[in-house]
PDB file of N, CA and C in Angstrom:
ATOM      1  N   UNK A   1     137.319  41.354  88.127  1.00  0.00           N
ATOM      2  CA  UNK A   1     137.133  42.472  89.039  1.00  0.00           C
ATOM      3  C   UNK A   1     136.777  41.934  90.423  1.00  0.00           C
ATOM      4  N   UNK A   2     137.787  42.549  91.060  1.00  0.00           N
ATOM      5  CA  UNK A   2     136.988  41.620  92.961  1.00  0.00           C
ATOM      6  C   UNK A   2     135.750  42.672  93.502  1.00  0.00           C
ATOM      7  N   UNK A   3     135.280  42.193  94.334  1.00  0.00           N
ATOM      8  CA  UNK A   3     134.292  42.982  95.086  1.00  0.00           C
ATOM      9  C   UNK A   3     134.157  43.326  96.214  1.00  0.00           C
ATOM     10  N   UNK A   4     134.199  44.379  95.932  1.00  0.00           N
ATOM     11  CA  UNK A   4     134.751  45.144  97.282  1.00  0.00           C
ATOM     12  C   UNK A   4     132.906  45.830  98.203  1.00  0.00           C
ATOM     13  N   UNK A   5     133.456  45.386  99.504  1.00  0.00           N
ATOM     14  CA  UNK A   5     132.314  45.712 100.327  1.00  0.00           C
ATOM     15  C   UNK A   5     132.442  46.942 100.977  1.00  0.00           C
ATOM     16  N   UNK A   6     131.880  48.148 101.461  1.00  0.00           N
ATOM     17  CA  UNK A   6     132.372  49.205 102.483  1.00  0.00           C
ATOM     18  C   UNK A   6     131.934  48.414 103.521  1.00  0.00           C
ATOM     19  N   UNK A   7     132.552  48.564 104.804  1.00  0.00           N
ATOM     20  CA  UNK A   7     131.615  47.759 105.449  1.00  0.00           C
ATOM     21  C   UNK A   7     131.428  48.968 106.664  1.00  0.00           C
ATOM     22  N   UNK A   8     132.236  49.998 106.573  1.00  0.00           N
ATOM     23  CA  UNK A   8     131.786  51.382 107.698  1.00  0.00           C
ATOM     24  C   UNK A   8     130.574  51.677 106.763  1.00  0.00           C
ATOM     25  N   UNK A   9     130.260  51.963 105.727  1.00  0.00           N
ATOM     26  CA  UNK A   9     128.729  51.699 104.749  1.00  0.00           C
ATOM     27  C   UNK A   9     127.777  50.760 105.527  1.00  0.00           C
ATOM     28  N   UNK A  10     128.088  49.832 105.720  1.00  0.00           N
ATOM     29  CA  UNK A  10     126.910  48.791 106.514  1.00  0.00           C
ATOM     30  C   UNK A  10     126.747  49.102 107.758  1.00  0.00           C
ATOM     31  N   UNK A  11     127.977  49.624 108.183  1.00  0.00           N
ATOM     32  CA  UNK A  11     127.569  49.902 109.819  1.00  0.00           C
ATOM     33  C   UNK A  11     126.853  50.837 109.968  1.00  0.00           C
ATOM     34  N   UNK A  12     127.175  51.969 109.618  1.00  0.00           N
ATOM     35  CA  UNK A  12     125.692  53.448 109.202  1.00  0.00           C
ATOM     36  C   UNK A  12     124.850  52.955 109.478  1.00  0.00           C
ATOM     37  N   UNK A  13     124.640  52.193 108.501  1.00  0.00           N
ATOM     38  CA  UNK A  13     123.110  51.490 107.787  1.00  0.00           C
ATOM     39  C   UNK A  13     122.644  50.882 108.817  1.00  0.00           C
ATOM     40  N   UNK A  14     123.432  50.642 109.776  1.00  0.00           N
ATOM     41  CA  UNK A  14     123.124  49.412 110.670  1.00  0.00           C
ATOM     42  C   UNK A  14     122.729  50.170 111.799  1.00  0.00           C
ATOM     43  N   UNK A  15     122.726  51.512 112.094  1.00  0.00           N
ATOM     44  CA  UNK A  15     123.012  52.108 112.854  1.00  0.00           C
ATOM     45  C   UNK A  15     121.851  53.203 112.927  1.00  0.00           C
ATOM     46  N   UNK A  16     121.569  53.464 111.886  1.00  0.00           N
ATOM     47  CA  UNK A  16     120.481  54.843 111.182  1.00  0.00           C
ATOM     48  C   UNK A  16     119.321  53.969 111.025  1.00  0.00           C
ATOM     49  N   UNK A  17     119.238  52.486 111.095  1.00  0.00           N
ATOM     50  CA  UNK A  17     117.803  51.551 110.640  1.00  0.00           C
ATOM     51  C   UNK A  17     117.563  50.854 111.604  1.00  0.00           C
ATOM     52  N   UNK A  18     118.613  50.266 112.579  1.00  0.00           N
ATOM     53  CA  UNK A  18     118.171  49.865 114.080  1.00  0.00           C
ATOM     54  C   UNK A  18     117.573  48.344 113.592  1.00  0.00           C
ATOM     55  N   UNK A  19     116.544  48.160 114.074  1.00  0.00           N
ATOM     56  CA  UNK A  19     115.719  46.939 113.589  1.00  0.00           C
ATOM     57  C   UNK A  19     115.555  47.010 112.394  1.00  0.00           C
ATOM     58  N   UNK A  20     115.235  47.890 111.451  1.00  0.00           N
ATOM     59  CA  UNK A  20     114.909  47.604 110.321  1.00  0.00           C
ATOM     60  C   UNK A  20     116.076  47.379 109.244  1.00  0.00           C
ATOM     61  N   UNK A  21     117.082  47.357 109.693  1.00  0.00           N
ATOM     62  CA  UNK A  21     118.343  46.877 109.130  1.00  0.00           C
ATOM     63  C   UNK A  21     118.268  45.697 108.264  1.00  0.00           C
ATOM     64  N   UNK A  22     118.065  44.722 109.169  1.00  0.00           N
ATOM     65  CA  UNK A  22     118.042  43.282 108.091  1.00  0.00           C
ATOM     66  C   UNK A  22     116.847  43.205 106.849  1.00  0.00           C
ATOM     67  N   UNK A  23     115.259  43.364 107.466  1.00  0.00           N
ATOM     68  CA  UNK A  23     114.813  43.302 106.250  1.00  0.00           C
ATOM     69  C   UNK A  23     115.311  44.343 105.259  1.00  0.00           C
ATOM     70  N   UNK A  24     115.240  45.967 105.485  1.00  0.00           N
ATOM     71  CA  UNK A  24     115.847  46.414 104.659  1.00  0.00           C
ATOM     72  C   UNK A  24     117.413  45.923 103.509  1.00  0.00           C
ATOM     73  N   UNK A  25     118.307  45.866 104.472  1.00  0.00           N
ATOM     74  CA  UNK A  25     119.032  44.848 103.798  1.00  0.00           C
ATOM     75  C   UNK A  25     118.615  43.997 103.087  1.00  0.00           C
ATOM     76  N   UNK A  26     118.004  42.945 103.058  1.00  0.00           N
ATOM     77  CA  UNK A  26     117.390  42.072 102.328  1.00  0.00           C
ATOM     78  C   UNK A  26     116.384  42.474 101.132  1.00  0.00           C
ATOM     79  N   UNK A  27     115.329  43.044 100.935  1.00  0.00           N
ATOM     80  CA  UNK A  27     115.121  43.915 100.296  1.00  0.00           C
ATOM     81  C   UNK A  27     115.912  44.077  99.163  1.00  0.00           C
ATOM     82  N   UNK A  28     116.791  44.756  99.542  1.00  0.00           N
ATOM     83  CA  UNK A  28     117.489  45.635  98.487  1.00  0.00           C
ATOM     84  C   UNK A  28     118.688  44.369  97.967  1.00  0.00           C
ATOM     85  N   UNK A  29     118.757  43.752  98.279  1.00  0.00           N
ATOM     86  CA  UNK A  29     119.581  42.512  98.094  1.00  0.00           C
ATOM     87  C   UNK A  29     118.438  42.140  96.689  1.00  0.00           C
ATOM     88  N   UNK A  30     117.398  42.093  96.693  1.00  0.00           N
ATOM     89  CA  UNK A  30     116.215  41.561  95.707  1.00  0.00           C
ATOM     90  C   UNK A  30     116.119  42.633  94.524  1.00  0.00           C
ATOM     91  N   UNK A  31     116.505  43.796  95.058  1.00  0.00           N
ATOM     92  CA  UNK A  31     116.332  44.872  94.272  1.00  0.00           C
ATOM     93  C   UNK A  31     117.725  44.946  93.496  1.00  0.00           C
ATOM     94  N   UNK A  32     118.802  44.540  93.795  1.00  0.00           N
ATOM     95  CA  UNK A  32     120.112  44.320  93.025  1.00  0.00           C
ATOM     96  C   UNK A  32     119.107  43.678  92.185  1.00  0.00           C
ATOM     97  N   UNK A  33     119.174  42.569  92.376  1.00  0.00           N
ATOM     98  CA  UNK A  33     118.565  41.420  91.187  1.00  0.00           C
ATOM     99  C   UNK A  33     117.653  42.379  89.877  1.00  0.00           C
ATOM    100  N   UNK A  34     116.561  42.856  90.588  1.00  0.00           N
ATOM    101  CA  UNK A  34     115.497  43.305  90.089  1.00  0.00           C
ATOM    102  C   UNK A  34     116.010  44.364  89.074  1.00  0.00           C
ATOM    103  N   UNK A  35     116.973  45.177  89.220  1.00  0.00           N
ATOM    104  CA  UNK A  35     117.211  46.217  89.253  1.00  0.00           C
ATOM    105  C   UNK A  35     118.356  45.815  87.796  1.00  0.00           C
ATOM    106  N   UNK A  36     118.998  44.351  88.432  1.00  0.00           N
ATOM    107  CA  UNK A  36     119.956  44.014  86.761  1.00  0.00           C
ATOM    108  C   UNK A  36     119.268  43.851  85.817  1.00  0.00           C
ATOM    109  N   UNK A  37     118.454  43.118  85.964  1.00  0.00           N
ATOM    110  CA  UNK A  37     117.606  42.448  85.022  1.00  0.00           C
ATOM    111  C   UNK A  37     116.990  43.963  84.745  1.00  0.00           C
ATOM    112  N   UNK A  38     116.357  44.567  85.028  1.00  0.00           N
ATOM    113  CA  UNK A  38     115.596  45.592  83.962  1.00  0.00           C
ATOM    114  C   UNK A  38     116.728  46.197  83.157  1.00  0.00           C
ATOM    115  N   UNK A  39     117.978  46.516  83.040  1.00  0.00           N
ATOM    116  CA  UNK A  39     119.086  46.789  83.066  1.00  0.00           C
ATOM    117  C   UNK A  39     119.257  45.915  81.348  1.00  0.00           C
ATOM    118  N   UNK A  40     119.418  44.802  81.812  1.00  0.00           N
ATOM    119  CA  UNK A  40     119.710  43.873  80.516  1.00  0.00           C
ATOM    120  C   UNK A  40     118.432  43.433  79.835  1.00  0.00           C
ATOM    121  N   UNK A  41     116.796  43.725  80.185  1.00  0.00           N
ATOM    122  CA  UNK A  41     115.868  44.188  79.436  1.00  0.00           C
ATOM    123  C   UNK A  41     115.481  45.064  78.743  1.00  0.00           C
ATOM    124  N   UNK A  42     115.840  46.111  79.255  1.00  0.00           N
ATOM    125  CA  UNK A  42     115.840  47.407  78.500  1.00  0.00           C
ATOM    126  C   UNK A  42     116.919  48.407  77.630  1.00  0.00           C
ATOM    127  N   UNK A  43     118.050  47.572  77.728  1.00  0.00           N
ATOM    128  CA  UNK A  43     119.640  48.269  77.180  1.00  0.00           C
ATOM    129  C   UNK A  43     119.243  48.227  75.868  1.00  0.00           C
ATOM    130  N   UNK A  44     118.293  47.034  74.958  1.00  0.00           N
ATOM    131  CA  UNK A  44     118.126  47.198  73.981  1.00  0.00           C
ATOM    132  C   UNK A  44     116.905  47.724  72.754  1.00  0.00           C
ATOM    133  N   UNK A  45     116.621  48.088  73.881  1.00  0.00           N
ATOM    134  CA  UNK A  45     114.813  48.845  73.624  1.00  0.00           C
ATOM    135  C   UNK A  45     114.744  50.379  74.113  1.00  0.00           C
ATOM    136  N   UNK A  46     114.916  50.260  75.435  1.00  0.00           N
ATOM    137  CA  UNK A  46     114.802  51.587  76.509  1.00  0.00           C
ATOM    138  C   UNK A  46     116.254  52.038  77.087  1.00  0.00           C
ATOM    139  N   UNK A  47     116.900  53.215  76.094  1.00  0.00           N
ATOM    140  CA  UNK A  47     117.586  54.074  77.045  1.00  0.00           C
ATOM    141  C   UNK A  47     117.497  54.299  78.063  1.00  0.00           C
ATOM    142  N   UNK A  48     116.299  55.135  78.114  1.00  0.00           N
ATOM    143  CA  UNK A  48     116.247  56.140  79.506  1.00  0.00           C
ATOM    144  C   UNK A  48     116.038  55.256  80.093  1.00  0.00           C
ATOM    145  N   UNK A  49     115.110  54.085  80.332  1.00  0.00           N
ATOM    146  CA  UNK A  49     114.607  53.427  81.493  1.00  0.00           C
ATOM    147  C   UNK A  49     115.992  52.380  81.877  1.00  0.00           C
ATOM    148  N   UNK A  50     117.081  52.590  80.831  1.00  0.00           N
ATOM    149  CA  UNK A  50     118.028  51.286  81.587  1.00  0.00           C
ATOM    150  C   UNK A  50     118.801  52.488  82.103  1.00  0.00           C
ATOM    151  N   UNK A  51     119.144  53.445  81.828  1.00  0.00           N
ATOM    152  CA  UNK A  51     119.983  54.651  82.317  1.00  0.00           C
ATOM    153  C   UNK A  51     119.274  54.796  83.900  1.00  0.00           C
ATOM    154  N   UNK A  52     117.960  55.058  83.846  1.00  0.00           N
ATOM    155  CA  UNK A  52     117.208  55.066  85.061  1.00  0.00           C
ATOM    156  C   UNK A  52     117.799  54.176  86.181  1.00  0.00           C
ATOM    157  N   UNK A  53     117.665  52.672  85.832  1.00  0.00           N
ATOM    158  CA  UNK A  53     117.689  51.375  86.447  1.00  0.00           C
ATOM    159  C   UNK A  53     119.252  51.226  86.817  1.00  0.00           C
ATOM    160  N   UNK A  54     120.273  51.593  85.841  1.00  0.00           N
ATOM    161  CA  UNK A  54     121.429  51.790  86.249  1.00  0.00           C
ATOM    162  C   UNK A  54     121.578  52.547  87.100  1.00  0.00           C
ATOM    163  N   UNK A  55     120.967  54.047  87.259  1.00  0.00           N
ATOM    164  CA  UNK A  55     121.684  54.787  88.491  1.00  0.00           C
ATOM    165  C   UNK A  55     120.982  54.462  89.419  1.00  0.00           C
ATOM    166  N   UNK A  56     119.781  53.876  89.773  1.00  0.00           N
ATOM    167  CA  UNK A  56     119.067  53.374  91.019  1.00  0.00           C
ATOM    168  C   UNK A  56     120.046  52.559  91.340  1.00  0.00           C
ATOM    169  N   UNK A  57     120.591  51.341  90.487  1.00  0.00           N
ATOM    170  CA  UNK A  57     121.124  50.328  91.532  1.00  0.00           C
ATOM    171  C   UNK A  57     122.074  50.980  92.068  1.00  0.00           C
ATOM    172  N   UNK A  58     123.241  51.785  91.068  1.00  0.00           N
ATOM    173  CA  UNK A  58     124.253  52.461  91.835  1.00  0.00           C
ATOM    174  C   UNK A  58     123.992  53.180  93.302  1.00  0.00           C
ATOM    175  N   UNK A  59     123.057  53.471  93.422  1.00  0.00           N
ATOM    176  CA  UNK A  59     123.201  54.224  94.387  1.00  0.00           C
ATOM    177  C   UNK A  59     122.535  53.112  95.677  1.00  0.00           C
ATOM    178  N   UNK A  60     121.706  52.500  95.362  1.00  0.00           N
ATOM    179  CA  UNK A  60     121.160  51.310  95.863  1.00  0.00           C
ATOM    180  C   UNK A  60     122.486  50.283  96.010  1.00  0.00           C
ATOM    181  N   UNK A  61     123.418  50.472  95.877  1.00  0.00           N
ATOM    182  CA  UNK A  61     124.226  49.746  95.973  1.00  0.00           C
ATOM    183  C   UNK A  61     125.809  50.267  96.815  1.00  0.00           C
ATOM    184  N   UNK A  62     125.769  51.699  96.702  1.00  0.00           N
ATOM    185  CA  UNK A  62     126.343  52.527  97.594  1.00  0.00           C
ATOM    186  C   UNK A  62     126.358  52.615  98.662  1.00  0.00           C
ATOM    187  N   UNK A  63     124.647  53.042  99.248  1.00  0.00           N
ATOM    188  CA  UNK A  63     124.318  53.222 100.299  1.00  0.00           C
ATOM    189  C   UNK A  63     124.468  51.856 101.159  1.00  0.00           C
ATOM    190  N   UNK A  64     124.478  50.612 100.745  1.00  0.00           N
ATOM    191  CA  UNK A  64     124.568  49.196 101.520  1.00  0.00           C
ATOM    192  C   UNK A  64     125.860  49.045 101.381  1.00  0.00           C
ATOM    193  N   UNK A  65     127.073  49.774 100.865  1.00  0.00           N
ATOM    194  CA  UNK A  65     128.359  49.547 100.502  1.00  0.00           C
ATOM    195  C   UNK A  65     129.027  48.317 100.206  1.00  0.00           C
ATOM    196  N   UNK A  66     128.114  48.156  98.870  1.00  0.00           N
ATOM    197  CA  UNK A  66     128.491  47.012  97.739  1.00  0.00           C
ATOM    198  C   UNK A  66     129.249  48.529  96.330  1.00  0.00           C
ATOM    199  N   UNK A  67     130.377  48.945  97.274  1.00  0.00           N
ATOM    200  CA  UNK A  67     131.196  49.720  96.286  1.00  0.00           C
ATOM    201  C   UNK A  67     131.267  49.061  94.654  1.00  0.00           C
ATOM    202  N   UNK A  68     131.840  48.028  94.581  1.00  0.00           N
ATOM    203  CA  UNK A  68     132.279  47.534  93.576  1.00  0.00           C
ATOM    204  C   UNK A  68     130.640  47.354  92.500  1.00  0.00           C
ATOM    205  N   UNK A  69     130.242  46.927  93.162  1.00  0.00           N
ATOM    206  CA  UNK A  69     128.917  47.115  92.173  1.00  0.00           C
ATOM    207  C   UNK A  69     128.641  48.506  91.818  1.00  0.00           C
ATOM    208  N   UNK A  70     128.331  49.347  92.826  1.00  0.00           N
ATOM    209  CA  UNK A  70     128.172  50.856  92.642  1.00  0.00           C
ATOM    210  C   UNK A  70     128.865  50.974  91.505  1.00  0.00           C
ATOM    211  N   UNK A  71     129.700  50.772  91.392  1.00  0.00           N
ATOM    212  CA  UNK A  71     131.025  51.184  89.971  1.00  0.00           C
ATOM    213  C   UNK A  71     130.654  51.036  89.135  1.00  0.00           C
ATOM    214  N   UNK A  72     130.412  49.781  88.693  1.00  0.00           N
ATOM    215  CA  UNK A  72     129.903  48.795  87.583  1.00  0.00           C
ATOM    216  C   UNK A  72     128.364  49.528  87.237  1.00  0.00           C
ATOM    217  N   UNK A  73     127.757  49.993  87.698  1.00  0.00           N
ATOM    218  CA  UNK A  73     126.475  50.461  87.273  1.00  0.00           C
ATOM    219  C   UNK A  73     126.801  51.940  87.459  1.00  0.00           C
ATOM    220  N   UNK A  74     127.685  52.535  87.555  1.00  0.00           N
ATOM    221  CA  UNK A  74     127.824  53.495  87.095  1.00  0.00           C
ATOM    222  C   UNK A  74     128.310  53.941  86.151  1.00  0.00           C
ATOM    223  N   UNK A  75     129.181  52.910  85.596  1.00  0.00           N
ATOM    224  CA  UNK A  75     130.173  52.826  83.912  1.00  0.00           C
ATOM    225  C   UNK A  75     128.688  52.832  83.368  1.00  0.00           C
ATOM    226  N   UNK A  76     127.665  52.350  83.640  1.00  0.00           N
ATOM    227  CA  UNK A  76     126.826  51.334  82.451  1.00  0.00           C
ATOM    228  C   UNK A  76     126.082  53.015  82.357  1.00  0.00           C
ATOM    229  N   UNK A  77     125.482  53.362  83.521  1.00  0.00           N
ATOM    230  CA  UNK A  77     124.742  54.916  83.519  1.00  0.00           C
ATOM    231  C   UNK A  77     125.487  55.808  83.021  1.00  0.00           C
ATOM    232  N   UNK A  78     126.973  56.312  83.005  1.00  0.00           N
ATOM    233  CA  UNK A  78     127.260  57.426  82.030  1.00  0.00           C
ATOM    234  C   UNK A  78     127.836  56.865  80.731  1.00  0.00           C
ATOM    235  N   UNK A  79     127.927  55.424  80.763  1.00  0.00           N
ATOM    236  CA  UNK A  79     128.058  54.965  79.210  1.00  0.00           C
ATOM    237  C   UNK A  79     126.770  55.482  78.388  1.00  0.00           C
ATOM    238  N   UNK A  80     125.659  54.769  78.851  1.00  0.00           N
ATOM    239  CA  UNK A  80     124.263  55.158  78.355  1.00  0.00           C
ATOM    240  C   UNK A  80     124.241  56.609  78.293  1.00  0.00           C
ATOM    241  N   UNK A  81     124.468  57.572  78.845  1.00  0.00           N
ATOM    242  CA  UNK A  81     124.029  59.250  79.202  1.00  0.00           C
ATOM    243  C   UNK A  81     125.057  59.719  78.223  1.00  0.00           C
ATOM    244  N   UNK A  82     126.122  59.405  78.008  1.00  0.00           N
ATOM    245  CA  UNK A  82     127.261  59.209  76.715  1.00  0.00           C
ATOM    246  C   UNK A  82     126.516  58.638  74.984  1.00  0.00           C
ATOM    247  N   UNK A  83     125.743  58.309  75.426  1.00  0.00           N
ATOM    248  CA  UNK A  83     125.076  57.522  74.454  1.00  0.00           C
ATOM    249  C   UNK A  83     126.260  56.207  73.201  1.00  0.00           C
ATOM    250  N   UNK A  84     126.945  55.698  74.105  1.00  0.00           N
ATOM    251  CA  UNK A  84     127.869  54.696  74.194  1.00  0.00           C
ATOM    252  C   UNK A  84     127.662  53.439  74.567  1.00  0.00           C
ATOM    253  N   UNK A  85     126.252  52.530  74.201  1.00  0.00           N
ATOM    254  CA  UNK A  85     125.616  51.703  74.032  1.00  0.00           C
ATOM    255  C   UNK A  85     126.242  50.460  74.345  1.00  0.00           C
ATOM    256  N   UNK A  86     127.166  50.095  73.207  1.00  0.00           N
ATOM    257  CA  UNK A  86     128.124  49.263  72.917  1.00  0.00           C
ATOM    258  C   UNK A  86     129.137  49.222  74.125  1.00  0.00           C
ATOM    259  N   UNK A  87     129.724  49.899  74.694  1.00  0.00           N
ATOM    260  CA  UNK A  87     130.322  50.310  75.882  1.00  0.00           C
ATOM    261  C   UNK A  87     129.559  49.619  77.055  1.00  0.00           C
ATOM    262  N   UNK A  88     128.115  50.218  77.072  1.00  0.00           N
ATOM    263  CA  UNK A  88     127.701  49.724  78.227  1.00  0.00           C
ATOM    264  C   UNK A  88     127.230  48.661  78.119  1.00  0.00           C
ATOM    265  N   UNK A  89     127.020  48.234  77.042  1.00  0.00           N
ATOM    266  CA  UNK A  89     126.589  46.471  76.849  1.00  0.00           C
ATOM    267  C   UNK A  89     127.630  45.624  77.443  1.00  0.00           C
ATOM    268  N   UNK A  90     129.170  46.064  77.434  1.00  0.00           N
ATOM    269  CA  UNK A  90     130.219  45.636  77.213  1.00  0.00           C
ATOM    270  C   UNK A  90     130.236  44.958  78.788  1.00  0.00           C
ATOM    271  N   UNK A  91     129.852  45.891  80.039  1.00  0.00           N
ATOM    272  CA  UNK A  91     129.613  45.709  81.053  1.00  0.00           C
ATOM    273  C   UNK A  91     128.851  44.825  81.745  1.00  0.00           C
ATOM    274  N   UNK A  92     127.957  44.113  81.029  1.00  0.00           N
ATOM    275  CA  UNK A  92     126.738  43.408  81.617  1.00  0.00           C
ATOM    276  C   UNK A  92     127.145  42.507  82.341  1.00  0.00           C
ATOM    277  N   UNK A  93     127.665  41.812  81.616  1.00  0.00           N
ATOM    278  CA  UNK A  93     128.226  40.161  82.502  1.00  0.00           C
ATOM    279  C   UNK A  93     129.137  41.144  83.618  1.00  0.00           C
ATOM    280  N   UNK A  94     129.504  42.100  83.929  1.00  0.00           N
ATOM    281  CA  UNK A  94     130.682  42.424  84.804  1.00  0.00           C
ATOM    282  C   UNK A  94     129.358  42.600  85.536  1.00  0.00           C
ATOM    283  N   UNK A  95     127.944  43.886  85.256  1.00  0.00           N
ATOM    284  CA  UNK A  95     127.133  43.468  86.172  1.00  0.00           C
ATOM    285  C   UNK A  95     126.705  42.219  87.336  1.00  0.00           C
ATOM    286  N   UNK A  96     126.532  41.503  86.364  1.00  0.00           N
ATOM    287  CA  UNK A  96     126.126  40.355  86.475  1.00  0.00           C
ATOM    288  C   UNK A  96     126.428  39.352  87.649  1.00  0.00           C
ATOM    289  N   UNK A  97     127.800  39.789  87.147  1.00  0.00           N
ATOM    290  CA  UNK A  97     129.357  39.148  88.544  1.00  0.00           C
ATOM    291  C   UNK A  97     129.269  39.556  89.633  1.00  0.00           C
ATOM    292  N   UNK A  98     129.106  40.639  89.459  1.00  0.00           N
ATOM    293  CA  UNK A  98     128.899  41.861  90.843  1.00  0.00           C
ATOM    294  C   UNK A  98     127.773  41.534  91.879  1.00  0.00           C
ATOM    295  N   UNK A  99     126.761  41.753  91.133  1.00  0.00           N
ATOM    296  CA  UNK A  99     125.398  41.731  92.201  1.00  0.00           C
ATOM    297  C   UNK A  99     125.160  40.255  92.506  1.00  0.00           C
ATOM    298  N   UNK A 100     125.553  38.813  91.823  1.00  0.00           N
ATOM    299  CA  UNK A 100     125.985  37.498  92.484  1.00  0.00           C
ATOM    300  C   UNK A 100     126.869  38.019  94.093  1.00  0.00           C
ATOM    301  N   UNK A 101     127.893  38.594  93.226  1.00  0.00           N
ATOM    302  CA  UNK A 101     129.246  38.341  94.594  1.00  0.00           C
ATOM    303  C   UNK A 101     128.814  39.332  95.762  1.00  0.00           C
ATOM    304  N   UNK A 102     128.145  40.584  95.493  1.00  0.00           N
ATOM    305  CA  UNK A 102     128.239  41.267  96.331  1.00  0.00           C
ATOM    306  C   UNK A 102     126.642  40.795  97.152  1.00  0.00           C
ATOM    307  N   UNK A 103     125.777  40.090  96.583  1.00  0.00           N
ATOM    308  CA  UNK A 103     124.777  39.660  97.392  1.00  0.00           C
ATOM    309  C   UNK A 103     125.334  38.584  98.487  1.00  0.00           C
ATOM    310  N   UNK A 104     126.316  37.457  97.703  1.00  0.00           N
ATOM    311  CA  UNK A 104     126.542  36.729  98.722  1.00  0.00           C
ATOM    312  C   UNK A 104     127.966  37.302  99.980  1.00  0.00           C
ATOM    313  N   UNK A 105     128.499  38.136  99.314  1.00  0.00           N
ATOM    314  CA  UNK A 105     129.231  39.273 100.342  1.00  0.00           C
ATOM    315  C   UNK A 105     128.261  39.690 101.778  1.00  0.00           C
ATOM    316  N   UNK A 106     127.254  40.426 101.107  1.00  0.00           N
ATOM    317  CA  UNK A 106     126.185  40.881 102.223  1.00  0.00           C
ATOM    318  C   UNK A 106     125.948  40.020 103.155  1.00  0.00           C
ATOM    319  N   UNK A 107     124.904  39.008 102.514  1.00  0.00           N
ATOM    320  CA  UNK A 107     124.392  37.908 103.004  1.00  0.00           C
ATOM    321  C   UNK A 107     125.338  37.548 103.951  1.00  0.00           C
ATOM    322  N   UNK A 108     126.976  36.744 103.584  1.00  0.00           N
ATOM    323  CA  UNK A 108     127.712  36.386 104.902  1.00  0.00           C
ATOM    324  C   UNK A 108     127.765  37.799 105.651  1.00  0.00           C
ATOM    325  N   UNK A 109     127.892  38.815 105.615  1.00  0.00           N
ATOM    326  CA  UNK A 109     128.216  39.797 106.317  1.00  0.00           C
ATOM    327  C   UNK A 109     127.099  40.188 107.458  1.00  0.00           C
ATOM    328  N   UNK A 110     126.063  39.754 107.150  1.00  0.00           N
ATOM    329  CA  UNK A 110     124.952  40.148 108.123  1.00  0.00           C
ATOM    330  C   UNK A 110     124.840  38.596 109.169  1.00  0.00           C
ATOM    331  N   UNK A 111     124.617  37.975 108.793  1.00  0.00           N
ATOM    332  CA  UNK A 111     124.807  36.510 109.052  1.00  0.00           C
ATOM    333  C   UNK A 111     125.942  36.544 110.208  1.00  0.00           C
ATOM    334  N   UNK A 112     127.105  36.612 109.923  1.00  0.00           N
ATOM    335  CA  UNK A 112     128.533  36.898 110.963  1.00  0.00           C
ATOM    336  C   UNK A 112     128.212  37.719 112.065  1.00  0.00           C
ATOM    337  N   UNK A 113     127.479  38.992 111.301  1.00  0.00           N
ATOM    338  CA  UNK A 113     127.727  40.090 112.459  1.00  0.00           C
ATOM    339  C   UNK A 113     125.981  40.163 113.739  1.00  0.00           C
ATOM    340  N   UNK A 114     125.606  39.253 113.371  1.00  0.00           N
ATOM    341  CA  UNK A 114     124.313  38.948 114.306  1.00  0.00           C
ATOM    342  C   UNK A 114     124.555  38.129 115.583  1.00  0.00           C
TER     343      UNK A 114
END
């Protein structure tokens, strides 16, 4: 799966946060991370709380327009809300791929445009 960036998504962002753009950005770059990992801690214990953790990143991942991730944690959130377990397990490593590529996506992307 490639990974796709919005990048009129970043400019908003870039635009509506002014200075607080980069740390924010960054931030939430930590919170991908944070946000998988509870994800693949809890898929096999905690429904709700990985269903939770899935639609945070999605949308946490929207709003910085790391589309392609957004996706990927959104299969995993209505797999889970489906109660299709196996399905969304199926996804993890695709997680996984995602919030790597789309962190270091960001990362050059802010980096370039400074």
């Amino acid at each position: 799966m490639s990974t796709i960036i919005d990048e009129t998504c970043l400019e908003n962002m870039q635009s509506l946060l002014g200075d607080q753009f980069s740390d924010t950005l960054e931030f939430c770059l930590t919170e991908f991370e944070r946000l998988e990992n509870e994800v693949k801690m809890t898929i096999n214990s905690d429904l709700e709380a990985a269903t939770r953790n899935a639609h945070s990143l999605k949308s946490n991942a929207a709003q910085f327009g790391a589309m392609s991730l957004s996706d990927v944690a959104r299969e995993i959130e209505m797999a889970l809300l489906a109660n299709e377990v196996e399905k969304a397990k199926a996804e993890i490593d695709n997680l996984s791929e995602q919030v790597v590529a789309s962190k270091s996506k960001l990362q050059h992307w802010i980096t370039s445009s400074v």
